[in-house]
Protein backbone atom coordinates (compact mmCIF):
# COMPACT_ATOMS: atom_id res chain seq x y z
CA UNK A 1 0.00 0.00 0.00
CA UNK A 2 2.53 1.92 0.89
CA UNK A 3 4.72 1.49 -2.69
CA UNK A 4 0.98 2.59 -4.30
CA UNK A 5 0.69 5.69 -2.40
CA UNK A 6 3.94 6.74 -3.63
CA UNK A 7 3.24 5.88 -6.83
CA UNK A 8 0.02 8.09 -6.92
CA UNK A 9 1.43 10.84 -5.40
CA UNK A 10 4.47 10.88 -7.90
CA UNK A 11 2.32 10.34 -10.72
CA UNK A 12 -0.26 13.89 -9.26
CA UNK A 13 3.14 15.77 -8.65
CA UNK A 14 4.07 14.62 -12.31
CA UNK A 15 0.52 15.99 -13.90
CA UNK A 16 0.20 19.36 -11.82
CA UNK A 17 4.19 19.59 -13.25
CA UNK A 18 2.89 18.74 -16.74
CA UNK A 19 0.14 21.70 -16.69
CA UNK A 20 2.15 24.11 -14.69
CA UNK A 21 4.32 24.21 -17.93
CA UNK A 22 1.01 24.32 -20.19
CA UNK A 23 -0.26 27.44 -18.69
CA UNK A 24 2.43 29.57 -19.97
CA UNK A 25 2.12 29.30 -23.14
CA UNK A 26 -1.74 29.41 -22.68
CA UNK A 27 -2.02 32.27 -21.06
CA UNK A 28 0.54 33.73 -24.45
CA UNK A 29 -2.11 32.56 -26.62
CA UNK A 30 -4.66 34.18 -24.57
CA UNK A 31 -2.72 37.71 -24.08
CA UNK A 32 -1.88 37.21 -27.79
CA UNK A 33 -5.68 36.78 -28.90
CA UNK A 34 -6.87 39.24 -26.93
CA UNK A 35 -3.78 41.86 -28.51
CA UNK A 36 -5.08 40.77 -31.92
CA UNK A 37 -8.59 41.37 -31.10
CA UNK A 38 -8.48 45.01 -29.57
CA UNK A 39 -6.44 45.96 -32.52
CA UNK A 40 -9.22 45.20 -34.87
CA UNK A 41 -11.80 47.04 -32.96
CA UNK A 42 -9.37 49.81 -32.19
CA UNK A 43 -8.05 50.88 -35.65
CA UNK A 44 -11.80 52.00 -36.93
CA UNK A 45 -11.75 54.63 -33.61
CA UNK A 46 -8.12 55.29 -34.31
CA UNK A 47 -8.24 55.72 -38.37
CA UNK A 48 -11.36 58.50 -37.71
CA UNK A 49 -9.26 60.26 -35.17
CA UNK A 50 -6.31 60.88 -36.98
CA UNK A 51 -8.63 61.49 -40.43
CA UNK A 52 -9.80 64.60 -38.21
CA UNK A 53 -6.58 66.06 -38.14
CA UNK A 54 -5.12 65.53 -41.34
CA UNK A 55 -5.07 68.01 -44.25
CA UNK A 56 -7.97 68.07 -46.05
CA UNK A 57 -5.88 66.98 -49.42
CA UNK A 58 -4.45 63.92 -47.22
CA UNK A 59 -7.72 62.99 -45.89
CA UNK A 60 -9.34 62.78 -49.21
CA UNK A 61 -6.53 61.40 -50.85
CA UNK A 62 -6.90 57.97 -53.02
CA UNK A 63 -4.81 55.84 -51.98
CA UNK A 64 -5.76 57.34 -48.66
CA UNK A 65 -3.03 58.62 -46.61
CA UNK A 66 -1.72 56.68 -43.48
CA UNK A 67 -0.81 58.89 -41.20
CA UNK A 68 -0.41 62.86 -41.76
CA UNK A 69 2.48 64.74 -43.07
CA UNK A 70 1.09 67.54 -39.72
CA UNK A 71 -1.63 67.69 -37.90
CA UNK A 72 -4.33 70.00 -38.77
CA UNK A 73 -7.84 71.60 -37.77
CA UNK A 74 -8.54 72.35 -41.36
CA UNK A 75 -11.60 70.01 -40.92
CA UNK A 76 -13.07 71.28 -37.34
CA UNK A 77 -12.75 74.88 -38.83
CA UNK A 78 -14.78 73.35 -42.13
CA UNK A 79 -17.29 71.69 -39.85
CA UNK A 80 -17.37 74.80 -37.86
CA UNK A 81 -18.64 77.31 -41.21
CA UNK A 82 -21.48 74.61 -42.34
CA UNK A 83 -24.88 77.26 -41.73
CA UNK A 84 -24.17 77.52 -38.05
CA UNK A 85 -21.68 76.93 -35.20
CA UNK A 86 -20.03 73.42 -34.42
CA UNK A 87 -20.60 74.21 -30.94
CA UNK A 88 -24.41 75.59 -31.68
CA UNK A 89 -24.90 71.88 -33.17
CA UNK A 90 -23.67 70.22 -29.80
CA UNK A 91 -25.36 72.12 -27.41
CA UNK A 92 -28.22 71.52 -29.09
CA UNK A 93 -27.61 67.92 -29.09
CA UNK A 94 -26.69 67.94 -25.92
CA UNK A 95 -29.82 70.27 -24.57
CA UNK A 96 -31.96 67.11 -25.95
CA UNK A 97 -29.71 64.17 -24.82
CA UNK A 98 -29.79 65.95 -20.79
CA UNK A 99 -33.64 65.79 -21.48
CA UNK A 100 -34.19 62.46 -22.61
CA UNK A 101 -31.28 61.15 -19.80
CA UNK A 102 -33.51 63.33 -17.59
CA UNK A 103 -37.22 62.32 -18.31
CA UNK A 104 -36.05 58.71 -18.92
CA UNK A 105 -34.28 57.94 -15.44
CA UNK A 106 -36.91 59.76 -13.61
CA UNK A 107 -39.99 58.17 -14.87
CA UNK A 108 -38.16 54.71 -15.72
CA UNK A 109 -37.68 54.41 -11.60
CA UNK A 110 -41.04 55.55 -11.08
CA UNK A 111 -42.44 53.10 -12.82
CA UNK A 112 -40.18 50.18 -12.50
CA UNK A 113 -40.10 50.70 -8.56
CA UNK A 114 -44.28 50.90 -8.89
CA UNK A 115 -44.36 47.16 -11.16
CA UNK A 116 -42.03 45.58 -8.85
CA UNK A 117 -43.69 46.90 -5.19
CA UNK A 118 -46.86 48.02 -5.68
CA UNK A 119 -49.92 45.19 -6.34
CA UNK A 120 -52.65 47.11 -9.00
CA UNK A 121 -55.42 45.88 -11.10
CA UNK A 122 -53.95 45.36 -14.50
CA UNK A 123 -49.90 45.46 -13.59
CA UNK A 124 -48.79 42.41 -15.53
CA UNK A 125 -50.49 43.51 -18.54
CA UNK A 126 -48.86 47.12 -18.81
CA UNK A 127 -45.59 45.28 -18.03
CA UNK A 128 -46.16 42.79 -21.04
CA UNK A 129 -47.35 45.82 -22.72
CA UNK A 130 -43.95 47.73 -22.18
CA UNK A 131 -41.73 45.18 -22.62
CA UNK A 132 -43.82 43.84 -26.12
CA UNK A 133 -43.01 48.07 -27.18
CA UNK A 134 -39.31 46.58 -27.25
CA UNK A 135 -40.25 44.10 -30.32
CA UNK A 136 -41.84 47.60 -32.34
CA UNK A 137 -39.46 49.41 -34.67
CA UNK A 138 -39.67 52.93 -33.95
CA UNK A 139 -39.28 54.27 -37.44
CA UNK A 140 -42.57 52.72 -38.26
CA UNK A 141 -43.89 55.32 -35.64
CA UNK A 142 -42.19 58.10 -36.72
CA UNK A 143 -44.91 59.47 -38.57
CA UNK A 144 -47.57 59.44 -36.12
CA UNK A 145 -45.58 60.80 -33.19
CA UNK A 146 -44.81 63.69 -35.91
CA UNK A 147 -48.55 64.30 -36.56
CA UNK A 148 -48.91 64.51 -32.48
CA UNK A 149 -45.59 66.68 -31.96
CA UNK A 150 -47.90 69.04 -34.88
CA UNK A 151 -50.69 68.99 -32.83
CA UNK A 152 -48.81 70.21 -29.72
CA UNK A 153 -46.46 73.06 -31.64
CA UNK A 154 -43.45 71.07 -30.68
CA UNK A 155 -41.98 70.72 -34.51
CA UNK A 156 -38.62 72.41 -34.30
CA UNK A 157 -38.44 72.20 -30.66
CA UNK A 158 -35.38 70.76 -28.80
CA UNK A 159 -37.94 69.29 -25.95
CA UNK A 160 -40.49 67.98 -27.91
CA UNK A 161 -37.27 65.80 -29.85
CA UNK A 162 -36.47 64.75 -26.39
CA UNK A 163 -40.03 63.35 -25.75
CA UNK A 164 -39.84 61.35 -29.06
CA UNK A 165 -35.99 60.20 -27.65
CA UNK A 166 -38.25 59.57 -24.53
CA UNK A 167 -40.72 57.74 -25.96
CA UNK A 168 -38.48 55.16 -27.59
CA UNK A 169 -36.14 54.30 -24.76
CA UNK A 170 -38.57 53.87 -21.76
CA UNK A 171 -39.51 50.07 -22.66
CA UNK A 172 -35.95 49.14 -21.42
CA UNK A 173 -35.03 51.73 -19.20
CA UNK A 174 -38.76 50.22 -17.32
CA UNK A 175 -37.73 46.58 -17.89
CA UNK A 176 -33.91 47.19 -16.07
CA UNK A 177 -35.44 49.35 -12.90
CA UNK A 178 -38.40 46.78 -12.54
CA UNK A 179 -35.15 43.92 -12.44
CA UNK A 180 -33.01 46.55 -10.37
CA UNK A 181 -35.87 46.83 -7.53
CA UNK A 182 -37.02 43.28 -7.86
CA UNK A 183 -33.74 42.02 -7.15
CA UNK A 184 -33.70 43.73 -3.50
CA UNK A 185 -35.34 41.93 -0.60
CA UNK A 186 -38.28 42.73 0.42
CA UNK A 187 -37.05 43.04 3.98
CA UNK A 188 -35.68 46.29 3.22
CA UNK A 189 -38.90 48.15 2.60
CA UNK A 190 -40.78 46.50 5.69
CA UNK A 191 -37.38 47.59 8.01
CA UNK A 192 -37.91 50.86 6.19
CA UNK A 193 -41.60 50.79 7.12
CA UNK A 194 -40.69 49.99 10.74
CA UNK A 195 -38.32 53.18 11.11
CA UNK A 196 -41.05 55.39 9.87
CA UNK A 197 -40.94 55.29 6.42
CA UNK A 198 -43.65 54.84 3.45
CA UNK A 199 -43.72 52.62 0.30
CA UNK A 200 -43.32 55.83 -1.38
CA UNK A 201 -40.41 57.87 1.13
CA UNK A 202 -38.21 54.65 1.05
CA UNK A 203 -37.86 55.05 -2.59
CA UNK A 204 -35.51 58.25 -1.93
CA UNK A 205 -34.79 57.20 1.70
CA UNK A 206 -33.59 53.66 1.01
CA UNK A 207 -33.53 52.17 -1.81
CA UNK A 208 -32.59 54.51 -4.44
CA UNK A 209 -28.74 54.00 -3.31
CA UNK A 210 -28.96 50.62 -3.51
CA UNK A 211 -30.25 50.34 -7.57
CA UNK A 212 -27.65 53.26 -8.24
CA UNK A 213 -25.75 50.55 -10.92
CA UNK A 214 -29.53 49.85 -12.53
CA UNK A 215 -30.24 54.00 -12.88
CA UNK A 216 -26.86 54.15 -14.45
CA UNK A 217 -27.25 51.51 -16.71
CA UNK A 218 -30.63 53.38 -17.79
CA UNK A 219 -29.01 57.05 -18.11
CA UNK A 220 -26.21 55.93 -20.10
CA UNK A 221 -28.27 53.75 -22.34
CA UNK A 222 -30.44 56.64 -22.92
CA UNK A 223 -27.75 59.07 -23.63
CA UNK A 224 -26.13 57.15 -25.89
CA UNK A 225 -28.99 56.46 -27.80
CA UNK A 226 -29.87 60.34 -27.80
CA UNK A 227 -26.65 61.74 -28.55
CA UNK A 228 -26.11 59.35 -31.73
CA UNK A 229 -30.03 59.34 -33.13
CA UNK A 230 -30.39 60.92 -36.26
CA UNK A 231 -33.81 59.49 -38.28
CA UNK A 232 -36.05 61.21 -35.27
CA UNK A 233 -34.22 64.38 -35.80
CA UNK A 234 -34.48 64.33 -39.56
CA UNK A 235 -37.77 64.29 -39.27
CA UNK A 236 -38.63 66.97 -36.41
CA UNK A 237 -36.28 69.61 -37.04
CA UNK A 238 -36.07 71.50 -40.11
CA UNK A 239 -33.99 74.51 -39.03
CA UNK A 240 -30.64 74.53 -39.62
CA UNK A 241 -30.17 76.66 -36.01
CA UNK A 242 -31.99 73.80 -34.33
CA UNK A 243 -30.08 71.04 -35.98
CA UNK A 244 -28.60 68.42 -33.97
CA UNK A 245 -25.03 67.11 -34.51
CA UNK A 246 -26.10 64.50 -36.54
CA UNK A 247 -27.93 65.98 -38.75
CA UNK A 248 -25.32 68.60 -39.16
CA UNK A 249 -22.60 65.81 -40.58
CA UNK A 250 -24.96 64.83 -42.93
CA UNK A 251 -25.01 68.42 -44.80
CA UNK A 252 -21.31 68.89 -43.95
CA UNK A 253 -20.10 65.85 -45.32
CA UNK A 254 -20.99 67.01 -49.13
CA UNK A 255 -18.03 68.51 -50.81
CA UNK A 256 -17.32 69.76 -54.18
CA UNK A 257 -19.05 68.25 -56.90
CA UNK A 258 -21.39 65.99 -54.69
CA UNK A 259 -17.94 64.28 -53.34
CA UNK A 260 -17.65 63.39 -49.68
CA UNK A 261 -15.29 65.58 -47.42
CA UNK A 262 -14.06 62.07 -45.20
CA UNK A 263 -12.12 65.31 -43.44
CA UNK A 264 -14.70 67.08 -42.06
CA UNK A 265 -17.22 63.88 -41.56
CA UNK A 266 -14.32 62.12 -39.60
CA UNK A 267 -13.67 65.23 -37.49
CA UNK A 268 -17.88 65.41 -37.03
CA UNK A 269 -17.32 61.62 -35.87
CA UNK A 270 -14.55 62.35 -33.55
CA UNK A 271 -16.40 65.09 -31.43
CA UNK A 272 -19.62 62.67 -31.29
CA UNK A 273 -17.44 59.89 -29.97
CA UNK A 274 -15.51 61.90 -27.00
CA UNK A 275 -18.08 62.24 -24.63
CA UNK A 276 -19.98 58.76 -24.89
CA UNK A 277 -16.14 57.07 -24.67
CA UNK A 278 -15.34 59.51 -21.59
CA UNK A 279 -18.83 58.18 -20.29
CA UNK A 280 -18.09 54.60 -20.76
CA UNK A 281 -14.93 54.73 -19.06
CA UNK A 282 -16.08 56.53 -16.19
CA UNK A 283 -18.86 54.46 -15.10
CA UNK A 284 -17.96 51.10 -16.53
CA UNK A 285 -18.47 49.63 -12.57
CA UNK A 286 -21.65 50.41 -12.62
CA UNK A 287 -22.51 49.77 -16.29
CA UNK A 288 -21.53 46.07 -15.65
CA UNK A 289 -23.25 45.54 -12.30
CA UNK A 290 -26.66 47.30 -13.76
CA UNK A 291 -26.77 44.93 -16.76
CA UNK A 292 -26.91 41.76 -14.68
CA UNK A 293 -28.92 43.62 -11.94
CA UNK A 294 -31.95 41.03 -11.08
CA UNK A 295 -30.25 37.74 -12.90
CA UNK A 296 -30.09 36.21 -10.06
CA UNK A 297 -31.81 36.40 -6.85
């Protein structure tokens, strides 16, 4: 017994030896993967960054140009004379993102804290209901919400875009809250209950702190989504002082005879992309935690 114990234990110390020299070179491969990966989704980011600052002859050239013989803002300063200001164009994009972030947070937790505490006549059903709005392509309701944004003299109006941004993103922003507050214990409402509070005051009091990832998750979706939209805009606006960023790349990208200025669109690009990139990075923690908020319980 004794000769087969040593055996045993000669032939374990033999196989943990064995993948002790595997893992090396598998955790190369991985590294190595992952090196080739990020490269490929880095170099579209990377290619529209530098195309911003080249020379508008270099970033029009054919065979395009690598990298730039100097670094220009030949293409911000064309962007910048298209009908109105580059900066008019994001503060009015941003005016209407703030909004939608606004009105979407606000009434999302509203709502999802009211589905996942409150018992009502008729709750499952406007939960189906919102959640079914998810499987409903919003260009398809373009043109009624445009007859109703007529009806109310909100055409051309930075808030009435933001109820339209509104409109489309509260089926999910509702879905993740209603997950975000189901996923608590009820316990915490009923100790909240005990120390004086209401179903209503331990929304602020309580439990608003502890679904901070799921809000979040909700504002960030919902800026995103604002800040890039474009078909909504297209629609609603039609003055070129109330144009939103998108729509203002669109007319700037035209250059002489019909061609596209890749300069000035790729610049255009490049100020869209800083602040939902700064965004991301900032509040990746909670962007993480909020998407799996209520998978398990």
């Amino acid at each position: 017994m004794t000769a087969q114990h040593t055996i045993r234990v000669a032939s374990a110390r033999s196989g943990r030896r064995r993948t002790a020299q595997r893992e090396p070179s598998r955790s190369l491969l991985r590294i190595g993967i992952a090196v080739i990966l990020a490269l490929i989704f880095a170099f579209p980011v990377v290619w529209t960054v530098v195309g911003g600052f080249k020379p508008t002859g270099e970033a029009n050239a054919s065979p395009p140009v690598w990298w730039p013989s100097q670094f220009s803002i030949e293409s911000f300063t064309t962007l910048n004379g298209q009908g109105s200001s580059l900066w008019n164009y994001v503060l009015n994009s941003a005016t209407a993102t703030l909004l939608t972030v606004v009105i979407t947070t606000v009434v999302a937790v509203l709502a999802g804290y009211a589905v996942a505490r409150f018992r009502f006549p008729g709750r499952a059903a406007f939960f189906a209901v919102t959640v079914g709005m998810l499987l409903v392509p919003y260009p398809a309701l373009l043109v009624s919400l445009f007859q109703v944004m007529i009806w109310l003299h909100l055409t051309n109006s930075l808030f009435g875009l933001s109820l339209i941004y509104s409109t489309f993103q509260l089926p999910f922003a509702i879905y993740m809250m209603r997950n975000s507050f189901d996923s608590l214990p009820g316990e915490l409402v009923e100790a909240a209950e005990i120390d004086g509070c209401t179903k209503i005051t331990a929304l602020p009091r309580v439990l608003l702190r502890l679904v901070s990832p799921g809000i979040v998750t909700v504002a960030l979706f919902a800026f995103v989504a604002a800040w890039n939209e474009f078909l909504a805009a297209l629609v609603l606006l039609n003055n070129n002082p109330d144009f939103t960023l998108p729509i203002a790349l669109m007319n700037a990208q035209s250059g002489p005879m019909n061609t596209i200025d890749w300069g000035a669109l790729q610049a255009g690009i490049t100020v869209m992309m800083l602040p939902c990139v700064l965004l991301f990075i900032l509040l990746q923690r909670y962007y993480v935690s909020g998407l799996v908020s209520g998978s398990v319980k």
